[in-house]
PDB file of N, CA and C in Angstrom:
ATOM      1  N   UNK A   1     138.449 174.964  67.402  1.00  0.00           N
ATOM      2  CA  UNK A   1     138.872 174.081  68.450  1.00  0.00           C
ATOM      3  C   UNK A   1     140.153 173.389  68.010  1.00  0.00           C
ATOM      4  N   UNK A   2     141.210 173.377  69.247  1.00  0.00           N
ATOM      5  CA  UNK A   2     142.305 172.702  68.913  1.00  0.00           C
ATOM      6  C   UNK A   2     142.593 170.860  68.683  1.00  0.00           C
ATOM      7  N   UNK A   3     143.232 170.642  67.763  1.00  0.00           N
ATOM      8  CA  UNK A   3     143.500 169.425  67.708  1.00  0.00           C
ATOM      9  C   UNK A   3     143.553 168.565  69.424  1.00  0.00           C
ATOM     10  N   UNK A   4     144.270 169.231  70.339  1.00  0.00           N
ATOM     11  CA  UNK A   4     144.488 168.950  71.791  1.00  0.00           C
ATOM     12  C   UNK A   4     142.719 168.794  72.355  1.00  0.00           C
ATOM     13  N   UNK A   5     142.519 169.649  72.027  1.00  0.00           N
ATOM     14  CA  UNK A   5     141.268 170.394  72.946  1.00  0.00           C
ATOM     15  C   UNK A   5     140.119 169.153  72.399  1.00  0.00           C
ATOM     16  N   UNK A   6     140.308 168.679  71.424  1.00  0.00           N
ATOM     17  CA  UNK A   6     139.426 167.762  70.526  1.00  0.00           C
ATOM     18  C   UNK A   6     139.747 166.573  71.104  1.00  0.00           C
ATOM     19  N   UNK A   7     141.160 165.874  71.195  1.00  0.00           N
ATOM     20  CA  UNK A   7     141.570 164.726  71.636  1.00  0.00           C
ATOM     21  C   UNK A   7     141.501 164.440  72.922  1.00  0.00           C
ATOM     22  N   UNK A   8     141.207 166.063  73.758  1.00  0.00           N
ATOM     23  CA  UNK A   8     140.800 165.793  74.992  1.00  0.00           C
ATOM     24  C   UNK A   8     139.375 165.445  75.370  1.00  0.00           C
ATOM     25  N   UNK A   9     138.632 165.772  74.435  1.00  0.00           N
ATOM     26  CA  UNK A   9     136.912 165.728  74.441  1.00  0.00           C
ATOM     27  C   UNK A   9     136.565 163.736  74.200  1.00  0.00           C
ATOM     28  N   UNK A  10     137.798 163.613  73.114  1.00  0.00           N
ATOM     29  CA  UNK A  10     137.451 161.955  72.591  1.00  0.00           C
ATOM     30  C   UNK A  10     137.475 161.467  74.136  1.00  0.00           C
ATOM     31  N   UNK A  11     138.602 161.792  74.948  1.00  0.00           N
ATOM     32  CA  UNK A  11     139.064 160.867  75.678  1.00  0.00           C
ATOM     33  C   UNK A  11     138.322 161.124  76.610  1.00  0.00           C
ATOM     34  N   UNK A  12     137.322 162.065  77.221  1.00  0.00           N
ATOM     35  CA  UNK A  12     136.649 161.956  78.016  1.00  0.00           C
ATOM     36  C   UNK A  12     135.480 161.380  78.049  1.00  0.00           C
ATOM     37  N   UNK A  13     134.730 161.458  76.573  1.00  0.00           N
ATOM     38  CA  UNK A  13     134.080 161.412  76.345  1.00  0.00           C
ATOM     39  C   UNK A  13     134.074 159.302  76.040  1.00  0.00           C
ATOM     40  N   UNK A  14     135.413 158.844  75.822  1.00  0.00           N
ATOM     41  CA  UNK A  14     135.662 157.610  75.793  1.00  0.00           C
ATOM     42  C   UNK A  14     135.730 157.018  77.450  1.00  0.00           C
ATOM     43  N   UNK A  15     136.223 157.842  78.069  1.00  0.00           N
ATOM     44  CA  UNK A  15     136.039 157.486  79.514  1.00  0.00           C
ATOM     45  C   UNK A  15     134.346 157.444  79.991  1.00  0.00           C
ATOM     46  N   UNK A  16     133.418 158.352  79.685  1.00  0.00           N
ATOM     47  CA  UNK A  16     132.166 158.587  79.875  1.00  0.00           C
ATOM     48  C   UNK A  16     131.102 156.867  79.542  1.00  0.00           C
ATOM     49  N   UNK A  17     131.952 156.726  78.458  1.00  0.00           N
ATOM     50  CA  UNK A  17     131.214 155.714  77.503  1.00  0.00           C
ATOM     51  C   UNK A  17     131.565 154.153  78.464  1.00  0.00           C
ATOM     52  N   UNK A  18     133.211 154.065  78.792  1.00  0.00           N
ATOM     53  CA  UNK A  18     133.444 153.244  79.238  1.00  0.00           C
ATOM     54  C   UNK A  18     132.836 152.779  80.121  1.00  0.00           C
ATOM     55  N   UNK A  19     132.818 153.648  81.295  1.00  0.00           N
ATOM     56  CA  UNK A  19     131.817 153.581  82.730  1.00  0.00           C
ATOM     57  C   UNK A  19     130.655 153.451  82.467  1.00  0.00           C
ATOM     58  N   UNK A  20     130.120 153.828  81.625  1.00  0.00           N
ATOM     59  CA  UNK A  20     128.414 153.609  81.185  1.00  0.00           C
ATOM     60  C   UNK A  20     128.513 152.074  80.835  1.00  0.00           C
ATOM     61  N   UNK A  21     129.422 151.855  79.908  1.00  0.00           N
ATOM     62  CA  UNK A  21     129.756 150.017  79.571  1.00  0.00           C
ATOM     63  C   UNK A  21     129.377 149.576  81.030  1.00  0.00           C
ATOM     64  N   UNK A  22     130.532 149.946  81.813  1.00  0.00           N
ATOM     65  CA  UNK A  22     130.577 149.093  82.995  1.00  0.00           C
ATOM     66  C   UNK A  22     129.282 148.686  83.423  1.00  0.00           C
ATOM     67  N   UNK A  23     128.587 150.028  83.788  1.00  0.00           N
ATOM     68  CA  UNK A  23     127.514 149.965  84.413  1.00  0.00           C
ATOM     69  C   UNK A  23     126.383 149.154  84.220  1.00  0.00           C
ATOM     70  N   UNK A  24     126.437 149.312  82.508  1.00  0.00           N
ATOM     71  CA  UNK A  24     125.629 148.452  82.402  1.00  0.00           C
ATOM     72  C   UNK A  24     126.018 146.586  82.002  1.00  0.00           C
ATOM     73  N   UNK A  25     127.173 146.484  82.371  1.00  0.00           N
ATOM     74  CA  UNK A  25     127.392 145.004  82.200  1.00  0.00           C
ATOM     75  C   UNK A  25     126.966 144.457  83.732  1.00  0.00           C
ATOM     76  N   UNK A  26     127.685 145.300  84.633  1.00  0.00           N
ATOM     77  CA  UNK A  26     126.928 144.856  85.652  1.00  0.00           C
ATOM     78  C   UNK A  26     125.466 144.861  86.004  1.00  0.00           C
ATOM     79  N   UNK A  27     124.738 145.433  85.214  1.00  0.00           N
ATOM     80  CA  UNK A  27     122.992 145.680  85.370  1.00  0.00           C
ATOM     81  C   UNK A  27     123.081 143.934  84.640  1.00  0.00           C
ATOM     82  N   UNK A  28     123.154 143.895  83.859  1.00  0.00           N
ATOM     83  CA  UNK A  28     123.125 142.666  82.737  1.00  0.00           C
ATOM     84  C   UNK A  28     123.475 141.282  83.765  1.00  0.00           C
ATOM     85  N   UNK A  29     124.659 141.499  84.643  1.00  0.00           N
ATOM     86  CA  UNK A  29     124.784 140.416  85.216  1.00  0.00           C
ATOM     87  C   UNK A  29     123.729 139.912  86.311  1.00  0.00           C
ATOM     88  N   UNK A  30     123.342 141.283  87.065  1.00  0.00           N
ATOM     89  CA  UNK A  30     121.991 141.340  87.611  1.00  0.00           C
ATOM     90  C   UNK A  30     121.066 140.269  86.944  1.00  0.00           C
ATOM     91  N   UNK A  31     120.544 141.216  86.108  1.00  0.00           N
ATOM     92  CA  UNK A  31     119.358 140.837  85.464  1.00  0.00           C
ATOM     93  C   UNK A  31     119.690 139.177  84.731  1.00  0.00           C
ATOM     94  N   UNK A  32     120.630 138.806  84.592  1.00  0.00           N
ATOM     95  CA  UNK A  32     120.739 137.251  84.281  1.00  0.00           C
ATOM     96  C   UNK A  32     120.827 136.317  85.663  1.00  0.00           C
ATOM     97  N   UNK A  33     121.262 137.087  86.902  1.00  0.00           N
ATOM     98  CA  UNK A  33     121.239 136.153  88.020  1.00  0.00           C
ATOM     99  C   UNK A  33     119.870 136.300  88.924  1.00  0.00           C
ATOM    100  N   UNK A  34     119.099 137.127  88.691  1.00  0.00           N
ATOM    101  CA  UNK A  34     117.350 137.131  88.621  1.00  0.00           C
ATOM    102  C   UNK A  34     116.586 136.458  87.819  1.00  0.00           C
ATOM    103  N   UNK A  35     117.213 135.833  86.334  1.00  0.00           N
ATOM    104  CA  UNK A  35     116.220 135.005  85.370  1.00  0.00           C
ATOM    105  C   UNK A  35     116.703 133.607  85.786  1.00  0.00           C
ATOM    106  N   UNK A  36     118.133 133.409  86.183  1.00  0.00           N
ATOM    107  CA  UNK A  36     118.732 132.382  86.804  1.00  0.00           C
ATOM    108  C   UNK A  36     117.879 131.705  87.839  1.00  0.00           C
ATOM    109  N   UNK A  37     117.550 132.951  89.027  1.00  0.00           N
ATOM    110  CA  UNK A  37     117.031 132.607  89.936  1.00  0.00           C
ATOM    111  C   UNK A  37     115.604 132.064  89.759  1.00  0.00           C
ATOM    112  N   UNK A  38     114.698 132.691  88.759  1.00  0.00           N
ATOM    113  CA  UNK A  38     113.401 132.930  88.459  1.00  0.00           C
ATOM    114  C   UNK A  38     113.467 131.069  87.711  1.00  0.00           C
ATOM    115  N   UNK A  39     114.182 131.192  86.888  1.00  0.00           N
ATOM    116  CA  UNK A  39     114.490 129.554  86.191  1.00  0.00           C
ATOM    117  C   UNK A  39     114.121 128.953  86.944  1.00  0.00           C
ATOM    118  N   UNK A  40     115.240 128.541  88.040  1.00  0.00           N
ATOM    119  CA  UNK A  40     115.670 127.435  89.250  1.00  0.00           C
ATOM    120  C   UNK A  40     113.822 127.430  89.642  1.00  0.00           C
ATOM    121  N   UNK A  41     113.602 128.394  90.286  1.00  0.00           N
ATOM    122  CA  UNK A  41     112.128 128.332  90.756  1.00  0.00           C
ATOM    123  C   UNK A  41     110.984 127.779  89.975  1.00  0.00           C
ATOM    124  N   UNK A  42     110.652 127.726  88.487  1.00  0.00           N
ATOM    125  CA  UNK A  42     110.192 127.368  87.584  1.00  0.00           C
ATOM    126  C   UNK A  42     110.520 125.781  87.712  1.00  0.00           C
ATOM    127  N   UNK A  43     111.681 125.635  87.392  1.00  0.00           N
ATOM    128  CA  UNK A  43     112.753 124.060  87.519  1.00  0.00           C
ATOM    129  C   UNK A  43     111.968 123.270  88.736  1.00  0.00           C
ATOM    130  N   UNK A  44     112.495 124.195  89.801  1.00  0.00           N
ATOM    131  CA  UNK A  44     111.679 123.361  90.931  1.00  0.00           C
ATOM    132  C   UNK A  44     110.361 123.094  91.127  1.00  0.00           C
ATOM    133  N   UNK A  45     109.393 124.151  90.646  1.00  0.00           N
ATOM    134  CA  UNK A  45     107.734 123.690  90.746  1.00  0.00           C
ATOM    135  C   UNK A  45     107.628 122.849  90.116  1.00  0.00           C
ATOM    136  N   UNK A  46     108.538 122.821  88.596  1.00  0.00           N
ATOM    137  CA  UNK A  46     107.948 121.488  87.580  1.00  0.00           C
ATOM    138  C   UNK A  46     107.931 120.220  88.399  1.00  0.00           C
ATOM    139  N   UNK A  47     109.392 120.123  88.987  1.00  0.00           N
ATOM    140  CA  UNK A  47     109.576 119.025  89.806  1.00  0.00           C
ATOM    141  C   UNK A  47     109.023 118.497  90.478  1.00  0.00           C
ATOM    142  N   UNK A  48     108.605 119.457  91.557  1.00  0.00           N
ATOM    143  CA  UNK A  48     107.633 119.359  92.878  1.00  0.00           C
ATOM    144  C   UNK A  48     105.735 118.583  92.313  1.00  0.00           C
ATOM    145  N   UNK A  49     106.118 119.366  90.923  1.00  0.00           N
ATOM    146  CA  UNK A  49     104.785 118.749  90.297  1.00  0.00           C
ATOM    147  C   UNK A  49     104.740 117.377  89.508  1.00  0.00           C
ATOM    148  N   UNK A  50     105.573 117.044  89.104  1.00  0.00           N
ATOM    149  CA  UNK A  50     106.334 116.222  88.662  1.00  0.00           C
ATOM    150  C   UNK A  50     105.967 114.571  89.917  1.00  0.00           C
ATOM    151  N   UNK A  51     106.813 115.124  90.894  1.00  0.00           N
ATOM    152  CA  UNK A  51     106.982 114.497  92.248  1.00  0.00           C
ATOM    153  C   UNK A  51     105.287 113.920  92.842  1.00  0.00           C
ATOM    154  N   UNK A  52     104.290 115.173  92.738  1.00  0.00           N
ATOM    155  CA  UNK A  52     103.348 115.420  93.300  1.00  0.00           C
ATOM    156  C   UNK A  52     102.298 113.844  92.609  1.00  0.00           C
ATOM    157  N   UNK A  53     103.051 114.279  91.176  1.00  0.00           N
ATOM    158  CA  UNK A  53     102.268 113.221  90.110  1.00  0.00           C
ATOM    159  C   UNK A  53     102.583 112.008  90.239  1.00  0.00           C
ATOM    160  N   UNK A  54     103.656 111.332  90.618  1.00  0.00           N
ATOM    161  CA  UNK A  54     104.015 110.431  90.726  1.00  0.00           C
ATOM    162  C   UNK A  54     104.070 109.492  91.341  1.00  0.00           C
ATOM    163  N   UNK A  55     103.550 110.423  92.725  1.00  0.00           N
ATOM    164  CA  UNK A  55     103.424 110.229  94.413  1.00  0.00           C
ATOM    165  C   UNK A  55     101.640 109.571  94.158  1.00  0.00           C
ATOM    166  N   UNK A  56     101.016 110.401  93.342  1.00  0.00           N
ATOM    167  CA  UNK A  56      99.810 109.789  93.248  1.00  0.00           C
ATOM    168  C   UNK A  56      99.621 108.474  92.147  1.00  0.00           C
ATOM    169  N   UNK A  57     100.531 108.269  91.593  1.00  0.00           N
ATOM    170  CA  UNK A  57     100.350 107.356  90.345  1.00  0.00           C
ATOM    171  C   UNK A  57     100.892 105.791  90.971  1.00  0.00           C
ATOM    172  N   UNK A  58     101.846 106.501  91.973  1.00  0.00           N
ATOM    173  CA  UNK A  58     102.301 105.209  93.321  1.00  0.00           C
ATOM    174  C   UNK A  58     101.080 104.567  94.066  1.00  0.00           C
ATOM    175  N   UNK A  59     100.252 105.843  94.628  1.00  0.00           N
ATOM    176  CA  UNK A  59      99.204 105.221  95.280  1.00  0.00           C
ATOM    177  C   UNK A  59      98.128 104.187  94.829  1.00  0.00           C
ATOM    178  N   UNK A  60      97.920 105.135  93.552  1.00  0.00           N
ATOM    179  CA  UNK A  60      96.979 104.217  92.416  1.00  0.00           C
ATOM    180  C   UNK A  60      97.659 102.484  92.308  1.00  0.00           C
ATOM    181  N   UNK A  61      98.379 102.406  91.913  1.00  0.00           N
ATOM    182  CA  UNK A  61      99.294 101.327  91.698  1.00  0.00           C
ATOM    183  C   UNK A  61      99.366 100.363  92.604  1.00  0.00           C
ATOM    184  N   UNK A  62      99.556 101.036  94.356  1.00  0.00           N
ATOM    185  CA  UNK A  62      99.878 100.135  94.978  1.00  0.00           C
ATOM    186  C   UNK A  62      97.985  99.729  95.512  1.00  0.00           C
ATOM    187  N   UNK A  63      97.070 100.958  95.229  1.00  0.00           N
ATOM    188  CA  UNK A  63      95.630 100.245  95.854  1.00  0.00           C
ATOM    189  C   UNK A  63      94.986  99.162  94.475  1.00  0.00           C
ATOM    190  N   UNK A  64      95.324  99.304  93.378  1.00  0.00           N
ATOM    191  CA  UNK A  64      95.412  98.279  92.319  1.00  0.00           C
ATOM    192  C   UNK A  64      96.025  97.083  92.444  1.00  0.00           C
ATOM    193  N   UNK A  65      96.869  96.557  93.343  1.00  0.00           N
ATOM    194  CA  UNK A  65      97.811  95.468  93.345  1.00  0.00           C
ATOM    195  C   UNK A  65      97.105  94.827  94.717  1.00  0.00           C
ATOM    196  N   UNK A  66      96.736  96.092  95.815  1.00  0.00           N
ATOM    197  CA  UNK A  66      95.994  95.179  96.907  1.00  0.00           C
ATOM    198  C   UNK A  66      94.700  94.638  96.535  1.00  0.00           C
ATOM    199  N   UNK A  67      93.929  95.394  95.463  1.00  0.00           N
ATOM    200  CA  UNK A  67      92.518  95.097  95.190  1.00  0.00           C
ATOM    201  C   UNK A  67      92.681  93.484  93.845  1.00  0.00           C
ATOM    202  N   UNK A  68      94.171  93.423  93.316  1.00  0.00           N
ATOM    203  CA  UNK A  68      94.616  92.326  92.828  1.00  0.00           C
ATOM    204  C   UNK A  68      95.071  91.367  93.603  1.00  0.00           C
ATOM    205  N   UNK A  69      95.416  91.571  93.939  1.00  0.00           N
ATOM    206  CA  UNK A  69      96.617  90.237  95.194  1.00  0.00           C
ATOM    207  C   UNK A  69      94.595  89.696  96.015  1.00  0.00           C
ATOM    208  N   UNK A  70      94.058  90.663  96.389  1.00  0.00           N
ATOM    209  CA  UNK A  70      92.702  89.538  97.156  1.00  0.00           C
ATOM    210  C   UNK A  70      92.052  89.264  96.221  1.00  0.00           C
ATOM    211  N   UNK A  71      91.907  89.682  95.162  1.00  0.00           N
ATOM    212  CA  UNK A  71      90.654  88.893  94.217  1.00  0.00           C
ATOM    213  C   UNK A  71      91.802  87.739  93.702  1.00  0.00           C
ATOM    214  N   UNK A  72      93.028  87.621  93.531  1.00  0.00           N
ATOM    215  CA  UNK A  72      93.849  86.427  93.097  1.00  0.00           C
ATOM    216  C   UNK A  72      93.758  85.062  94.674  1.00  0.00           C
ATOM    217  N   UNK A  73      93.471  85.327  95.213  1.00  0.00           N
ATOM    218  CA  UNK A  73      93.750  84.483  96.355  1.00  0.00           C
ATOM    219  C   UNK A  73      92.728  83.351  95.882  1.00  0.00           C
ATOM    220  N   UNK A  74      93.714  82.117  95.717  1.00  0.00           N
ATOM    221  CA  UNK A  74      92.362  80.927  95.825  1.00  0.00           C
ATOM    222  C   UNK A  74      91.847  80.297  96.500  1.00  0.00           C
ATOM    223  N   UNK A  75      90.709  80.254  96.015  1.00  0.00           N
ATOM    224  CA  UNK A  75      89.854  79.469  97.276  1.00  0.00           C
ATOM    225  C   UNK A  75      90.308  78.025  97.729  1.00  0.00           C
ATOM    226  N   UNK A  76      91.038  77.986  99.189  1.00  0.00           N
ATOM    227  CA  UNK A  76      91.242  76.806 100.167  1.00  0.00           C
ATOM    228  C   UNK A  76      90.269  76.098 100.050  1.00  0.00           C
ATOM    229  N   UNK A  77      89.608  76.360 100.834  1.00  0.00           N
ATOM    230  CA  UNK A  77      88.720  75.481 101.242  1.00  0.00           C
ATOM    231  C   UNK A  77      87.884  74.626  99.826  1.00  0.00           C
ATOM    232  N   UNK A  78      87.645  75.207  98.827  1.00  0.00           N
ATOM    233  CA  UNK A  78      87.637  74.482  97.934  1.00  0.00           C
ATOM    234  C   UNK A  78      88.237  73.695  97.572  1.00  0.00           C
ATOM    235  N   UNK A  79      89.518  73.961  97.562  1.00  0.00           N
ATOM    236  CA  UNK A  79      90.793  72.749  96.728  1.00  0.00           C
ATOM    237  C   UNK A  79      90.546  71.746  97.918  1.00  0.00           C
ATOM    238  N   UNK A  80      90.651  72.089  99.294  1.00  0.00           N
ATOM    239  CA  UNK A  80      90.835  70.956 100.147  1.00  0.00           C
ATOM    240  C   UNK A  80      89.484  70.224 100.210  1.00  0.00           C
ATOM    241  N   UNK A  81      88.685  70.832  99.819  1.00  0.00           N
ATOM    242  CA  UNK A  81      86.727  69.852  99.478  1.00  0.00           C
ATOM    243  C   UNK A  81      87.403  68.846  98.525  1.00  0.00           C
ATOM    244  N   UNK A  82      87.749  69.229  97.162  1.00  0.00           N
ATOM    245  CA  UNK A  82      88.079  68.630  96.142  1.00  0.00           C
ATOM    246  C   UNK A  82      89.255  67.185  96.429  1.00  0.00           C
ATOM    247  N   UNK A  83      90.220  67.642  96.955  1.00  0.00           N
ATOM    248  CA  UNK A  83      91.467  66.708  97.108  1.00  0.00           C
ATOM    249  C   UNK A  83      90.552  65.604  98.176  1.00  0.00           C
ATOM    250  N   UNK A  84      89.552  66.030  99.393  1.00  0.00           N
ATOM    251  CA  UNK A  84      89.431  64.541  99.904  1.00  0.00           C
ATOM    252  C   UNK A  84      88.477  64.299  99.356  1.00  0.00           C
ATOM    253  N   UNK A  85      87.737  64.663  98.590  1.00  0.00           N
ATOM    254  CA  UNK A  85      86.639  63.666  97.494  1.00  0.00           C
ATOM    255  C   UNK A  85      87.998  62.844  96.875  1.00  0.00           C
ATOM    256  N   UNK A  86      88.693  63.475  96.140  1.00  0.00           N
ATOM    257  CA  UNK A  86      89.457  62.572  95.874  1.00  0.00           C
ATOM    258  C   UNK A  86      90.160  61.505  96.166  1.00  0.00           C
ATOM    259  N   UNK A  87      90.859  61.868  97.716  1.00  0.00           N
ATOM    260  CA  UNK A  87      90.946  60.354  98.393  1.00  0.00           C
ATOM    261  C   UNK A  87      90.098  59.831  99.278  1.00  0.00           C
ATOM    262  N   UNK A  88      88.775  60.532  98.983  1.00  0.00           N
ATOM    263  CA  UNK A  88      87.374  59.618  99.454  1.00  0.00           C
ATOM    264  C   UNK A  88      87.218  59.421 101.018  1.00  0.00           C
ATOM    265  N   UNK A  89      88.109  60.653 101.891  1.00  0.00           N
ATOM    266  CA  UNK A  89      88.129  60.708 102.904  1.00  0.00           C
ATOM    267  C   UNK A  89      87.069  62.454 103.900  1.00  0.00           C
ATOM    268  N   UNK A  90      86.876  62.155 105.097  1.00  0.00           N
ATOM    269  CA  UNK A  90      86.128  62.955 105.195  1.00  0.00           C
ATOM    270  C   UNK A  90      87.197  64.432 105.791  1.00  0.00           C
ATOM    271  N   UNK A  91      86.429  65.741 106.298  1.00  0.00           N
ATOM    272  CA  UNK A  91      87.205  66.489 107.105  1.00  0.00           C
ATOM    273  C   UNK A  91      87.824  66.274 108.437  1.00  0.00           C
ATOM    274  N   UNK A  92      87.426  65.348 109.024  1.00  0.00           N
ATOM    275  CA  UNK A  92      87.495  64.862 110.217  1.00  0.00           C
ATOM    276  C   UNK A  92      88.702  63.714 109.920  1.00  0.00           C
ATOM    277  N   UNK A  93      88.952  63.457 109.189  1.00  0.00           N
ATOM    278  CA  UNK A  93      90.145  62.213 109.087  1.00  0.00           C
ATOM    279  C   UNK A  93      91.508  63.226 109.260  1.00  0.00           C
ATOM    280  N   UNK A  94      92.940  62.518 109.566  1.00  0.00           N
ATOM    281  CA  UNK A  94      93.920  62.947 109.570  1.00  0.00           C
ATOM    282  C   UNK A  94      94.477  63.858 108.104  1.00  0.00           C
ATOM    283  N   UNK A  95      94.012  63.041 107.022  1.00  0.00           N
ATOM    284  CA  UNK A  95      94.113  63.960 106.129  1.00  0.00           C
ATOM    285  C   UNK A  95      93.771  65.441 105.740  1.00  0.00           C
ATOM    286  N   UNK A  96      92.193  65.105 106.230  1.00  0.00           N
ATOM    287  CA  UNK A  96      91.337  66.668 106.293  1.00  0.00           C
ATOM    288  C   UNK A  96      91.958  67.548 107.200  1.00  0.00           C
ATOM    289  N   UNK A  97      92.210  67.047 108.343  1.00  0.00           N
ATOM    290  CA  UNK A  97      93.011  67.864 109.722  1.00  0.00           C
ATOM    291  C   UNK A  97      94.555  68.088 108.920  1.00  0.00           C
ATOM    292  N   UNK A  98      95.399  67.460 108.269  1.00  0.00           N
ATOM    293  CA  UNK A  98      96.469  68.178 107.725  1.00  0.00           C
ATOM    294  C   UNK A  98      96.702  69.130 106.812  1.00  0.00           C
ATOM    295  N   UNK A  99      95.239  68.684 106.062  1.00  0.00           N
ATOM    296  CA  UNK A  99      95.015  69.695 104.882  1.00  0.00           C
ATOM    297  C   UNK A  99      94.860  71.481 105.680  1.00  0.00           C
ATOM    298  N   UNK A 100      93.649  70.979 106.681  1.00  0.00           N
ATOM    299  CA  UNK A 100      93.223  72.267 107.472  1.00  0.00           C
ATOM    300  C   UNK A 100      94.222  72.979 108.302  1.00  0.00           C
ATOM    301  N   UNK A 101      95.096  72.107 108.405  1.00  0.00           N
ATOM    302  CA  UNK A 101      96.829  72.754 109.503  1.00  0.00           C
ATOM    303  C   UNK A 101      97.600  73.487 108.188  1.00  0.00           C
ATOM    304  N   UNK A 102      97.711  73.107 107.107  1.00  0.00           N
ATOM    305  CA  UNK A 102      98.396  73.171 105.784  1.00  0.00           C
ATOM    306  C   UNK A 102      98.054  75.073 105.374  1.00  0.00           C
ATOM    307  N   UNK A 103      96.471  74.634 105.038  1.00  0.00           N
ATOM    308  CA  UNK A 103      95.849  75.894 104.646  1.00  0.00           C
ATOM    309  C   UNK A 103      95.720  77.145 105.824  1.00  0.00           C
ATOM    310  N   UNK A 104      95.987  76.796 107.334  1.00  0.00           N
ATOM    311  CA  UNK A 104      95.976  77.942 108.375  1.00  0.00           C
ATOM    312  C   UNK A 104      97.310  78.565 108.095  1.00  0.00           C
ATOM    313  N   UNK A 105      98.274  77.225 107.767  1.00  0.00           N
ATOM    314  CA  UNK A 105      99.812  78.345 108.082  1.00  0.00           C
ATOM    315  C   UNK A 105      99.792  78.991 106.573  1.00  0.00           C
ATOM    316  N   UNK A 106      99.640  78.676 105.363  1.00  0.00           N
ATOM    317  CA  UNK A 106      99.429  79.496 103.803  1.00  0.00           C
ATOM    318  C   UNK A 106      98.942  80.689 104.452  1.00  0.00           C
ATOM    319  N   UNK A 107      97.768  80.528 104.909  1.00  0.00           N
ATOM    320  CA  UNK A 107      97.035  81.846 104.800  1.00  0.00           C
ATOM    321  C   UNK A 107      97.391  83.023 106.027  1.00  0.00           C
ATOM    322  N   UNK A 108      98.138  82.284 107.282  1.00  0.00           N
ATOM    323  CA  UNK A 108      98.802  83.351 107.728  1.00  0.00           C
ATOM    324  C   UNK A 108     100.243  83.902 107.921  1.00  0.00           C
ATOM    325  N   UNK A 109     100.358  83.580 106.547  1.00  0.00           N
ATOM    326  CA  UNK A 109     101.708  84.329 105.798  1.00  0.00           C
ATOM    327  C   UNK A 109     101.132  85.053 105.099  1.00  0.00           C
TER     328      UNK A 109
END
């Protein structure tokens, strides 16, 4: 075989190789914008689960704060028993009636 005949075989055979490169860089880019994609999807369930958890850890929280906020409420009508023993007046006096106007508007706020 001729020196020619040889340098013609490299070069085809370098052309053969090249296109096979190609081919497969583009398979490669494929296959990384499918693990890309496959990621993102992974990414997002964590999230969504993530979200899911958090959404419930809100609820907990906020039925903990209502079941706090009414057991914190103090007892009116006690303090206002107490304050007119103290000024030795009854419910029926102007005092008791301001106390009782006092404690309606507190409690409906």
């Amino acid at each position: 075989m001729s020196l020619e005949t040889r340098l013609k075989a490299c070069h085809e055979a370098k052309e053969q190789l090249e296109e096979r490169f190609d081919d497969l860089a583009e398979e490669l880019a494929d296959v990384e914008q499918e693990n890309d994609i496959l990621k993102d999807g992974t990414v997002l369930k964590r999230r969504l689960e993530l979200i899911t958890e958090l959404e419930n850890e809100n609820q907990q929280l906020r039925q903990q704060l209502q079941t706090a906020g009414a057991s914190v409420q103090p007892d009116y009508e006690a303090i206002r028993d107490r304050t007119l023993n103290k000024l030795k007046v009854g419910k029926q006096s102007t005092a008791g009636k301001a106390i009782d106007a006092f404690i309606k508007e507190i409690m409906h706020e």
